[in-house]
N, C-alpha and C. Protein backbone atom coordinates (compact mmCIF):
# COMPACT_ATOMS: atom_id res chain seq x y z
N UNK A 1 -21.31 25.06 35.41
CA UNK A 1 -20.62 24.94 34.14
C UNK A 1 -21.59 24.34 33.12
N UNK A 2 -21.81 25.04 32.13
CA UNK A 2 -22.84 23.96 30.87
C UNK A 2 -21.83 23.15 30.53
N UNK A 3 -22.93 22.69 29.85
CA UNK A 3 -22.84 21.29 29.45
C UNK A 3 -22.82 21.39 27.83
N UNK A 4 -21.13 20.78 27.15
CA UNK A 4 -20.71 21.18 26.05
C UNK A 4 -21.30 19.84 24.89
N UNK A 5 -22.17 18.80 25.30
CA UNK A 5 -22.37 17.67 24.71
C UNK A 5 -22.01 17.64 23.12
N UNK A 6 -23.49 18.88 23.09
CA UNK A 6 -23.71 19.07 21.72
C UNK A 6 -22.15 19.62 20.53
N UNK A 7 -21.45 20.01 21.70
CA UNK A 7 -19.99 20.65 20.57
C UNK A 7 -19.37 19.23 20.05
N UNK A 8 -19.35 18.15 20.94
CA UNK A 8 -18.69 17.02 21.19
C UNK A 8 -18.94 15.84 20.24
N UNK A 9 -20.00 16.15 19.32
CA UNK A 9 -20.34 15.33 18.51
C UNK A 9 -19.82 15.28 17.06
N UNK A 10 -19.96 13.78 16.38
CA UNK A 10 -19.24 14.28 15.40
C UNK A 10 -19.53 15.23 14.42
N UNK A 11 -19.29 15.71 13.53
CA UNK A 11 -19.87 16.33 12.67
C UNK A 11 -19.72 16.03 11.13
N UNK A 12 -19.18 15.21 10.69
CA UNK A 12 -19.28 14.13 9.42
C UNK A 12 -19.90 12.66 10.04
N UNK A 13 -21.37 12.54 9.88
CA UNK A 13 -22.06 11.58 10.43
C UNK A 13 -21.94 9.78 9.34
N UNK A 14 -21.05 10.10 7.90
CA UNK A 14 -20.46 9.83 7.04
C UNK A 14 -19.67 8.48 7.30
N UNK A 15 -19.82 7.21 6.74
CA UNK A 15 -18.75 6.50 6.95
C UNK A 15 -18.20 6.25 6.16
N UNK A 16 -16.51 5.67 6.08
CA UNK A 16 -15.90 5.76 5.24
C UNK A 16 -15.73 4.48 4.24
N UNK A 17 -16.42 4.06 3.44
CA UNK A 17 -16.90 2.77 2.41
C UNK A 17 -15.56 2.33 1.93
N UNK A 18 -15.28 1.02 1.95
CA UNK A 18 -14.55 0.25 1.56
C UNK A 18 -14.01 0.23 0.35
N UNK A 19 -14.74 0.42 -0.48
CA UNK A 19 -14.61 0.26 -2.53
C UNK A 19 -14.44 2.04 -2.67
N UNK A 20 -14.48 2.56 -2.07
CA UNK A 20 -14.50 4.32 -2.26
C UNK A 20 -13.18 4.87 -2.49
N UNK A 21 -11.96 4.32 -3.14
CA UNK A 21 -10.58 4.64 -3.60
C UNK A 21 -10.21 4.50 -4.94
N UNK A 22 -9.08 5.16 -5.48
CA UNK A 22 -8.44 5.41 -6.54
C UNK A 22 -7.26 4.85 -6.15
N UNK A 23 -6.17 4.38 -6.90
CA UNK A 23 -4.74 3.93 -6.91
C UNK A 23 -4.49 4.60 -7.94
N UNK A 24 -3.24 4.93 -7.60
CA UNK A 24 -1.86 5.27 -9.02
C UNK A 24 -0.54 4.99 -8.85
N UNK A 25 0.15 4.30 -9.81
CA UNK A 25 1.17 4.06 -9.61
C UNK A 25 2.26 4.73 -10.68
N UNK A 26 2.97 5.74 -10.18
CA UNK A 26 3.87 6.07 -12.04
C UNK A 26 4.62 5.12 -12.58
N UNK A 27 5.41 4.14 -12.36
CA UNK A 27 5.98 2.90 -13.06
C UNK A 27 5.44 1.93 -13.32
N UNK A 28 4.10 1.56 -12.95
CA UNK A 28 3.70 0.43 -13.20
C UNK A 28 2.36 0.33 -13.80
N UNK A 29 2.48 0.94 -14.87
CA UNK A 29 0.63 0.99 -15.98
C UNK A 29 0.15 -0.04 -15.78
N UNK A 30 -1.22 -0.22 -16.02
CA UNK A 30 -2.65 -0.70 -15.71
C UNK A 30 -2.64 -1.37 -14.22
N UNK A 31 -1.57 -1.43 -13.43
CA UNK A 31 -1.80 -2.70 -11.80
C UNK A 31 -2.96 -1.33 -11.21
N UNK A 32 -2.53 -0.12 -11.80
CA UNK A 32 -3.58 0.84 -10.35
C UNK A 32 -4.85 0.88 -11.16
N UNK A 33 -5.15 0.40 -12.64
CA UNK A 33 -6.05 1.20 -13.05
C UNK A 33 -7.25 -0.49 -13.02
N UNK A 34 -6.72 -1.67 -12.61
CA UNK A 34 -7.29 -2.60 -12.68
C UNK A 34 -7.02 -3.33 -10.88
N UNK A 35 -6.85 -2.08 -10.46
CA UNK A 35 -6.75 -2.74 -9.02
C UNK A 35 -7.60 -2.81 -8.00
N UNK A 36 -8.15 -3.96 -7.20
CA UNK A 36 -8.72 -4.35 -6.37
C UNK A 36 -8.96 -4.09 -4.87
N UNK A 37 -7.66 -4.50 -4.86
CA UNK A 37 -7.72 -4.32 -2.94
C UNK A 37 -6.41 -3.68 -2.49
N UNK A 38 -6.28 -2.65 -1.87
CA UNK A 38 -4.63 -2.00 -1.24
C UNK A 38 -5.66 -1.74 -0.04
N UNK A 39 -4.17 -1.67 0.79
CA UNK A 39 -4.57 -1.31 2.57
C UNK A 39 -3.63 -0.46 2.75
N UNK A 40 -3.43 0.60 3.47
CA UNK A 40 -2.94 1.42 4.45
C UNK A 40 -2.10 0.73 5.23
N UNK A 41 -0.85 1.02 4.91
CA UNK A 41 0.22 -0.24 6.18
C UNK A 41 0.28 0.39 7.32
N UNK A 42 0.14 -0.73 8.21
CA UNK A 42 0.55 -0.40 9.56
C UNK A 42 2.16 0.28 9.91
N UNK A 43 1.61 0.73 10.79
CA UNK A 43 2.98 1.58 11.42
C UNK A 43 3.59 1.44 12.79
N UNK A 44 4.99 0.86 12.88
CA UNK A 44 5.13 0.65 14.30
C UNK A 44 6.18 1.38 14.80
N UNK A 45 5.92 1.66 16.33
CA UNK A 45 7.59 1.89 17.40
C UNK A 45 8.01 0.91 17.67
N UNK A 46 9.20 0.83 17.51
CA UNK A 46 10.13 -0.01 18.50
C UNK A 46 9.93 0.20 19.85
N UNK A 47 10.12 -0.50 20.47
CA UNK A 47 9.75 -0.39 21.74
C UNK A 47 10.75 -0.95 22.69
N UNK A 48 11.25 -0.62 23.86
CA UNK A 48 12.45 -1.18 24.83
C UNK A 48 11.42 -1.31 26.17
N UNK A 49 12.36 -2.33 27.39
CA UNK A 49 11.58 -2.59 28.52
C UNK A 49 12.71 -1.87 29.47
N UNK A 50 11.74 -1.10 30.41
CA UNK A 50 12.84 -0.96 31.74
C UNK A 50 12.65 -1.93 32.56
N UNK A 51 13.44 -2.78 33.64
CA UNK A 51 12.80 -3.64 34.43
C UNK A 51 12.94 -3.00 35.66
N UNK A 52 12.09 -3.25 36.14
CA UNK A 52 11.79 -2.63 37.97
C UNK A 52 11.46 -3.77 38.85
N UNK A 53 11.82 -3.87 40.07
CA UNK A 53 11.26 -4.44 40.70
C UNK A 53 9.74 -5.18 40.94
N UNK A 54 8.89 -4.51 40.28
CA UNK A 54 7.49 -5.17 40.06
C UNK A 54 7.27 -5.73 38.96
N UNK A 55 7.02 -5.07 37.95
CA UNK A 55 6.98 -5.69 36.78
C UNK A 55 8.31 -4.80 35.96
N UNK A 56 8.07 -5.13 34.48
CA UNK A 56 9.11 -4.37 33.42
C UNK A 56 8.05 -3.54 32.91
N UNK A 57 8.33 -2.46 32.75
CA UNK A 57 7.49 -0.74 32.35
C UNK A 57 8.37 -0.81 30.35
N UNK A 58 7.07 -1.22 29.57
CA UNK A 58 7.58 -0.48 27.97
C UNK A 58 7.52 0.83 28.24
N UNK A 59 8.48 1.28 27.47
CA UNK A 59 8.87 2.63 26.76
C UNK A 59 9.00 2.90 25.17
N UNK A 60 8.88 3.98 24.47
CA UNK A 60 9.09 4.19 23.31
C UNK A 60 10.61 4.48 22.95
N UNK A 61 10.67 3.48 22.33
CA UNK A 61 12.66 3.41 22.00
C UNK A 61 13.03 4.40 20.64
N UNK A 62 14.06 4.94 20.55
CA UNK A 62 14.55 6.05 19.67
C UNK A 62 15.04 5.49 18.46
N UNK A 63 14.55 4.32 18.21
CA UNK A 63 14.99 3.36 17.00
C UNK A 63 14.51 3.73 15.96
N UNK A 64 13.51 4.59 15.79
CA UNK A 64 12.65 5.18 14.58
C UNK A 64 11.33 4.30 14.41
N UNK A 65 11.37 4.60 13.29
CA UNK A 65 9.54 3.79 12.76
C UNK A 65 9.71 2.79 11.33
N UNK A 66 8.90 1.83 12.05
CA UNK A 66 8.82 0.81 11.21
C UNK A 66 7.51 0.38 10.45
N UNK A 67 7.54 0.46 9.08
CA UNK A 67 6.29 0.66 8.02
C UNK A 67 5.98 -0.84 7.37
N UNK A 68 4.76 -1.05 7.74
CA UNK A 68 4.70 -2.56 6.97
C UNK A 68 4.18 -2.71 5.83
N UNK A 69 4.75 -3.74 5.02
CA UNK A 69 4.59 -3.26 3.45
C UNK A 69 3.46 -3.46 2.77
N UNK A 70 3.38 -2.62 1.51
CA UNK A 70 2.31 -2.36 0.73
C UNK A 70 1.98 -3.27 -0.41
N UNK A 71 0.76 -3.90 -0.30
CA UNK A 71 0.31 -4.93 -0.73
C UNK A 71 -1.11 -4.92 -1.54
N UNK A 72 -0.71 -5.10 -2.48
CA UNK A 72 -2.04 -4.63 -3.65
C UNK A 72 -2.56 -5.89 -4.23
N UNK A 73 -3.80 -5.94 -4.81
CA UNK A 73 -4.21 -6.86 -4.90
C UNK A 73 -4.90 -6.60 -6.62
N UNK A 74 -4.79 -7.01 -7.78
CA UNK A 74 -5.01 -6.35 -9.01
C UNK A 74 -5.76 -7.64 -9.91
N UNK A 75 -6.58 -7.25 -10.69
CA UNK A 75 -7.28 -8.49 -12.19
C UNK A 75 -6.14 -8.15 -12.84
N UNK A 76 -5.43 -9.27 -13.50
CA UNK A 76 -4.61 -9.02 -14.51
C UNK A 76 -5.11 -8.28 -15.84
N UNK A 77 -4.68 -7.87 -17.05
CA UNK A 77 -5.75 -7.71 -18.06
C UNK A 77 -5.18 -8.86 -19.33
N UNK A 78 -5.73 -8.86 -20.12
CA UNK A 78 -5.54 -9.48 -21.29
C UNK A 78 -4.11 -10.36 -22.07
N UNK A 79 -3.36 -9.17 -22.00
CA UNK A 79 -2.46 -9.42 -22.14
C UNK A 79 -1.21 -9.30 -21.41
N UNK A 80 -1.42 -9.29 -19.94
CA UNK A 80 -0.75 -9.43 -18.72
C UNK A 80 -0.05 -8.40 -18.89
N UNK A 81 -0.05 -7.56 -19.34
CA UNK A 81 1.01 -5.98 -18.87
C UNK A 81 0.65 -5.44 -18.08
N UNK A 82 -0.10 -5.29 -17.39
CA UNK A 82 -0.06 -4.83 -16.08
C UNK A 82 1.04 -5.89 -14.99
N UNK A 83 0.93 -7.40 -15.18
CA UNK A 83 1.97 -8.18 -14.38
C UNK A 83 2.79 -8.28 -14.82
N UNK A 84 3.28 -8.03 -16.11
CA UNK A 84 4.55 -7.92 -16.53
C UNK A 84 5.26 -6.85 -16.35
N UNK A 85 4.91 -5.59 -15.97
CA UNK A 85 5.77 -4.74 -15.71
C UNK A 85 5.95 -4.73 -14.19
N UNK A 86 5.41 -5.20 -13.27
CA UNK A 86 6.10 -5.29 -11.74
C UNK A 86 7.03 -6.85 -11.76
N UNK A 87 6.69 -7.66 -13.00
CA UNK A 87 7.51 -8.54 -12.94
C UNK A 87 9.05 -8.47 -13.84
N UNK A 88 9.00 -7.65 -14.79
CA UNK A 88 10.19 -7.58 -15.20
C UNK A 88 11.03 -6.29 -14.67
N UNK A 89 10.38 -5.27 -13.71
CA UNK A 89 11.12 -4.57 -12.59
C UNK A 89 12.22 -5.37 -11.98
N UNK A 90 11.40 -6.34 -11.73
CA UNK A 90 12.07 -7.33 -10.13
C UNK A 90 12.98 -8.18 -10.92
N UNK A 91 12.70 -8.27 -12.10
CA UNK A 91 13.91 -9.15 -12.90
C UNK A 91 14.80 -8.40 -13.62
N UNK A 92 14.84 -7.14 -14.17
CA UNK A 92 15.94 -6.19 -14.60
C UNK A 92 16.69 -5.74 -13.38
N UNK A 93 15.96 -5.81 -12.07
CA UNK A 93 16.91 -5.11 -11.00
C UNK A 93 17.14 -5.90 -10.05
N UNK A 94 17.26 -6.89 -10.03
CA UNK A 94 17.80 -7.97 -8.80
C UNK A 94 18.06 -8.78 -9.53
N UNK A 95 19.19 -8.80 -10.15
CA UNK A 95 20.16 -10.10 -10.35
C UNK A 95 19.30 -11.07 -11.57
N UNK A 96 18.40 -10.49 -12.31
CA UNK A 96 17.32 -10.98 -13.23
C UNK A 96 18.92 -11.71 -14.21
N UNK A 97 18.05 -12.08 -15.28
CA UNK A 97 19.52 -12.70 -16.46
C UNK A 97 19.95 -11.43 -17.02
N UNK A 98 19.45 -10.67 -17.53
CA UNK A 98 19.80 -9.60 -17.96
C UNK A 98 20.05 -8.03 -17.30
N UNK A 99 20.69 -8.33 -16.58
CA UNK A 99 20.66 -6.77 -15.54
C UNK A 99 21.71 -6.16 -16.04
N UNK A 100 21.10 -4.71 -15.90
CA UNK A 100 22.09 -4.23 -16.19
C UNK A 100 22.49 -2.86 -15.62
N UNK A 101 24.04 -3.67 -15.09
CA UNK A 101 24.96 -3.51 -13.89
C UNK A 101 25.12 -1.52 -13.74
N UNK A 102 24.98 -1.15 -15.44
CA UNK A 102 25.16 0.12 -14.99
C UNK A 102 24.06 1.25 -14.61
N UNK A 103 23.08 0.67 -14.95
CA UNK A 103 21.70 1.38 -14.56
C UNK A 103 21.22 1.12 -12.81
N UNK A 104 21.02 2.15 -12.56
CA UNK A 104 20.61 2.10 -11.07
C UNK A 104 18.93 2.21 -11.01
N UNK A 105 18.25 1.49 -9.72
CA UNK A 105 16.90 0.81 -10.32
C UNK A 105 15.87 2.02 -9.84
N UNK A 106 15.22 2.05 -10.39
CA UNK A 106 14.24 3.45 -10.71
C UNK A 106 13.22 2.60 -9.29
N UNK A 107 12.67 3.92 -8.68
CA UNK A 107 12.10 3.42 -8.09
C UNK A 107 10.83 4.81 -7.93
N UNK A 108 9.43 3.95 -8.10
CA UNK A 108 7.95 4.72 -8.30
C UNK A 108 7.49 5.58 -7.21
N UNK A 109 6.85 6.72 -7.18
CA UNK A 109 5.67 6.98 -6.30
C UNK A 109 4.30 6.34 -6.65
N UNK A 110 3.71 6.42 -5.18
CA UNK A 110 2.06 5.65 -5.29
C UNK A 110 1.60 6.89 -4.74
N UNK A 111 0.18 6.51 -5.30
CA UNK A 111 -0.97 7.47 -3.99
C UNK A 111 -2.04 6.38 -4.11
N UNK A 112 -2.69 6.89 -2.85
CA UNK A 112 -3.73 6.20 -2.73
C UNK A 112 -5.02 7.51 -2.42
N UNK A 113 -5.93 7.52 -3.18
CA UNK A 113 -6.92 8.67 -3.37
C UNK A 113 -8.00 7.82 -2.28
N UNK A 114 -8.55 8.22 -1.14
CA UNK A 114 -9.82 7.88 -0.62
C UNK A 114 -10.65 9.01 -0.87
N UNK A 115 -11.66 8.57 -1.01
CA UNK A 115 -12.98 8.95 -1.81
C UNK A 115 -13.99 9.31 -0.77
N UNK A 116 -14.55 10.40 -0.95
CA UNK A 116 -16.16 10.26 0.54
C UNK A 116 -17.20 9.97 0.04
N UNK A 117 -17.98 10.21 0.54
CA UNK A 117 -19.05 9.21 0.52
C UNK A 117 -19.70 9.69 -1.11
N UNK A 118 -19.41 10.67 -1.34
CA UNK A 118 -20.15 11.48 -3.10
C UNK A 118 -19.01 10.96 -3.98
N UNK A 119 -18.09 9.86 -3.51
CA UNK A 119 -17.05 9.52 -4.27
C UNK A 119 -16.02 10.32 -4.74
N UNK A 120 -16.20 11.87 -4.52
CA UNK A 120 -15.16 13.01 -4.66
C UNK A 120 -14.00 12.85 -3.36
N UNK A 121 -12.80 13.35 -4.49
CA UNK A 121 -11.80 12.93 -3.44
C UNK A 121 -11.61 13.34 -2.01
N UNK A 122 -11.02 12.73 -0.55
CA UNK A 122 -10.70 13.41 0.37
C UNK A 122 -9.57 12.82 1.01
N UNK A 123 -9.35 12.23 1.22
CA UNK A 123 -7.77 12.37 1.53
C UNK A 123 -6.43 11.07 0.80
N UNK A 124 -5.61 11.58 0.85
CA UNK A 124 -4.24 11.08 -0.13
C UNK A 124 -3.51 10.85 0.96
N UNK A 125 -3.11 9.15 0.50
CA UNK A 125 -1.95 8.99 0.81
C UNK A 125 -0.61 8.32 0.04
N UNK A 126 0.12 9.54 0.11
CA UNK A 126 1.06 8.98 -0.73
C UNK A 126 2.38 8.65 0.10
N UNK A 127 2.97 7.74 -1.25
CA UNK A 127 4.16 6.38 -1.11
C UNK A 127 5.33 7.41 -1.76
N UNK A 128 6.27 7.57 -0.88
CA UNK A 128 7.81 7.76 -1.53
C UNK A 128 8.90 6.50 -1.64
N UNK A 129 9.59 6.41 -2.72
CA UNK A 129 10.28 5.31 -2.96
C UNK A 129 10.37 3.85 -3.18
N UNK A 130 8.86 3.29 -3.79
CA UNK A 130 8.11 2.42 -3.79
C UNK A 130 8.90 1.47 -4.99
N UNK A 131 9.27 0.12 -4.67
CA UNK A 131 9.99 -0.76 -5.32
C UNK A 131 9.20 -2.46 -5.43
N UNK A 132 8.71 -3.16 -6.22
CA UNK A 132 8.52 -4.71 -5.59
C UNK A 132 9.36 -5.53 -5.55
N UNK A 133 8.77 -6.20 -4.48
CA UNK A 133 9.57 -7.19 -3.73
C UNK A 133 8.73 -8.65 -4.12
N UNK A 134 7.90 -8.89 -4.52
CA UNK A 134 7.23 -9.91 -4.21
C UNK A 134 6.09 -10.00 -5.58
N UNK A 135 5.56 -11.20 -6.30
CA UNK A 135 4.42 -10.65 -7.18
C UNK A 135 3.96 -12.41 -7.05
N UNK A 136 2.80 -12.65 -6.96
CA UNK A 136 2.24 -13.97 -6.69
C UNK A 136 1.84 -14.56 -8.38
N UNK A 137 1.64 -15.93 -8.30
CA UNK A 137 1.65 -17.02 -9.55
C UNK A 137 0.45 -16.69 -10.33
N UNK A 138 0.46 -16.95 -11.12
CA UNK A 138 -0.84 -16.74 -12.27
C UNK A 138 -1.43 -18.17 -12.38
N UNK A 139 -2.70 -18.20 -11.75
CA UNK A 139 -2.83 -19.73 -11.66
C UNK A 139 -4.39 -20.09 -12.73
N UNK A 140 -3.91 -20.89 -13.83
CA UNK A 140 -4.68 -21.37 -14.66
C UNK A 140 -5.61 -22.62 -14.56
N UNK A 141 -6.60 -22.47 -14.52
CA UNK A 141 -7.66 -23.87 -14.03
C UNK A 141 -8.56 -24.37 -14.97
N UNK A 142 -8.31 -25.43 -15.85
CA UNK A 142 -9.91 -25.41 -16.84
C UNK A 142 -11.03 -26.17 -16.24
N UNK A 143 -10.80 -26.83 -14.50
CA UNK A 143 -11.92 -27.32 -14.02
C UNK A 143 -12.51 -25.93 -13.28
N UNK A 144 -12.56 -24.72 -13.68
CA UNK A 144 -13.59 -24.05 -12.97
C UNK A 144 -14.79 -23.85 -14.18
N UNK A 145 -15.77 -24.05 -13.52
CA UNK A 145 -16.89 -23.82 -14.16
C UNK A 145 -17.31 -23.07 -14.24
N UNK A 146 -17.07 -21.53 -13.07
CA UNK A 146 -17.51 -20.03 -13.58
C UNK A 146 -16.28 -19.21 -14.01
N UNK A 147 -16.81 -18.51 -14.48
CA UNK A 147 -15.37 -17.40 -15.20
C UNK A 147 -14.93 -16.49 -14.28
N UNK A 148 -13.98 -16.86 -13.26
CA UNK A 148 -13.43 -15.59 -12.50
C UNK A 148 -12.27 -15.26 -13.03
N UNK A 149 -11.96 -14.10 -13.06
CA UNK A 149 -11.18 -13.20 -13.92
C UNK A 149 -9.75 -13.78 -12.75
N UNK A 150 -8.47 -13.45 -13.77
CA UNK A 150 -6.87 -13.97 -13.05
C UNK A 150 -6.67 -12.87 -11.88
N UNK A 151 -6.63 -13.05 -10.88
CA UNK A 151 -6.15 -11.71 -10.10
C UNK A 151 -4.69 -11.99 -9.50
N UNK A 152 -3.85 -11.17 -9.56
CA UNK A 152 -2.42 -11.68 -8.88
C UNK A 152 -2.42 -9.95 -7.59
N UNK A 153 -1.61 -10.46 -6.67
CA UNK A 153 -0.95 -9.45 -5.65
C UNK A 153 0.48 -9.47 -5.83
N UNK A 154 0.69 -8.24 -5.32
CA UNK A 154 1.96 -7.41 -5.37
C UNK A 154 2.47 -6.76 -4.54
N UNK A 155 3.76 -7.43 -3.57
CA UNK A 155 3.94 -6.97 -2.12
C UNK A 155 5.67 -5.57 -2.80
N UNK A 156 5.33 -4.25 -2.12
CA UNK A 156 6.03 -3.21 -2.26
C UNK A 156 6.52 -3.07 -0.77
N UNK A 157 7.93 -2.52 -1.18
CA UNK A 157 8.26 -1.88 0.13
C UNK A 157 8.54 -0.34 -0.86
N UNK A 158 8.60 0.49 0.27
CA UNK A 158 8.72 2.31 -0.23
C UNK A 158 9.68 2.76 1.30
N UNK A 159 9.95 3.85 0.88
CA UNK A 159 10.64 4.86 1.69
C UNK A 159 9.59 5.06 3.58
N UNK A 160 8.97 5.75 2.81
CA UNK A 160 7.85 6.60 3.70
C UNK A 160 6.48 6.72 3.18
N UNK A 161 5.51 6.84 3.61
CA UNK A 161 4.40 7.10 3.38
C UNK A 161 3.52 8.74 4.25
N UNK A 162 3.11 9.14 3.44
CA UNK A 162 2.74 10.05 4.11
C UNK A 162 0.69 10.53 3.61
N UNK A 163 -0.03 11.11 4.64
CA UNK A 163 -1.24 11.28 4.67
C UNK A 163 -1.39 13.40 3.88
N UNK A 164 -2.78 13.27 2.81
CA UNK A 164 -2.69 14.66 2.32
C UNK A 164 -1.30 15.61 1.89
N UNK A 165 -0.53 14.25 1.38
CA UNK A 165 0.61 15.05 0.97
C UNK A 165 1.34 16.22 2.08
N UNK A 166 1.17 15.87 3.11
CA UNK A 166 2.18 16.41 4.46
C UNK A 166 3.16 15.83 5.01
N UNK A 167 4.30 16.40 4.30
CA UNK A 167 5.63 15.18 4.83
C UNK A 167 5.87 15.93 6.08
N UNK A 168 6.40 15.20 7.01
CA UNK A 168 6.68 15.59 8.08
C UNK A 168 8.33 15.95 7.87
């Protein structure tokens, strides 16, 4: 029988660089266009135990899939509209002072564009039903002595996520 080595190798010798992404968000102007750091959420099974006599054997339980949430990391700009609009989301639609009771709360798509190595796009993953839950403090210091720019994060939960726009 030959020997298939050479088929077996990779063939994008390419790695995939860290800073090499695009964000977009449709409800929430400038957080994607001044944004920093997003990750790819993890994805889990539920899982059940049979017990047996020796040990207990996991199995994959029919509970569905569980998506952990999406967490961006953004420089504010100037005049904080980029944090003001994931912050007055979360305050027009959860019980903010002013809600209002008859509007039902809009909720965004994301993508996330990864980039190859020529920085041209290659694969998308996009967010269905993307809402925040969470947006961290704006913290002002006049004992720093170098100028680092305000950065705040922004924890989302969404529907589903899906890779190259292939919903399953």
């Amino acid at each position: 029988m030959p020997s298939k080595w050479f088929q077996e190798q990779p063939r994008n010798r390419n790695f995939l660089a860290p800073n090499g992404f695009k964000f977009n968000l449709e409800l929430f102007p400038g957080v994607d266009f001044f944004c920093q750091r997003v990750s790819v959420p993890g994805i889990n099974v539920p899982s059940a135990e049979i017990t047996t006599r020796y040990r207990n054997i996991p199995i994959a339980s029919s509970g569905g899939l569980t998506f952990d949430d999406l967490r961006i990391d953004f420089i504010v700009d100037e005049d904080i509209k980029n944090y003001l609009s994931i912050w007055e989301w979360i305050q027009i639609n959860n019980l903010g002072e002013h809600m209002d009771t008859k509007k039902d709360p809009q909720y965004s798509l994301g993508e996330l564009i990864i980039l190859n190595s020529n920085y041209q796009p290659n694969i998308t993953v996009g967010f269905e039903g993307l809402f925040p839950v969470d947006i961290s403090e704006l913290s002002f210091d006049i004992a720093d002595t170098e100028i680092e720019y305000i950065k705040a994060s922004a924890t989302f939960k969404y529907t589903r996520y899906y890779f190259n726009n292939e919903r399953l």
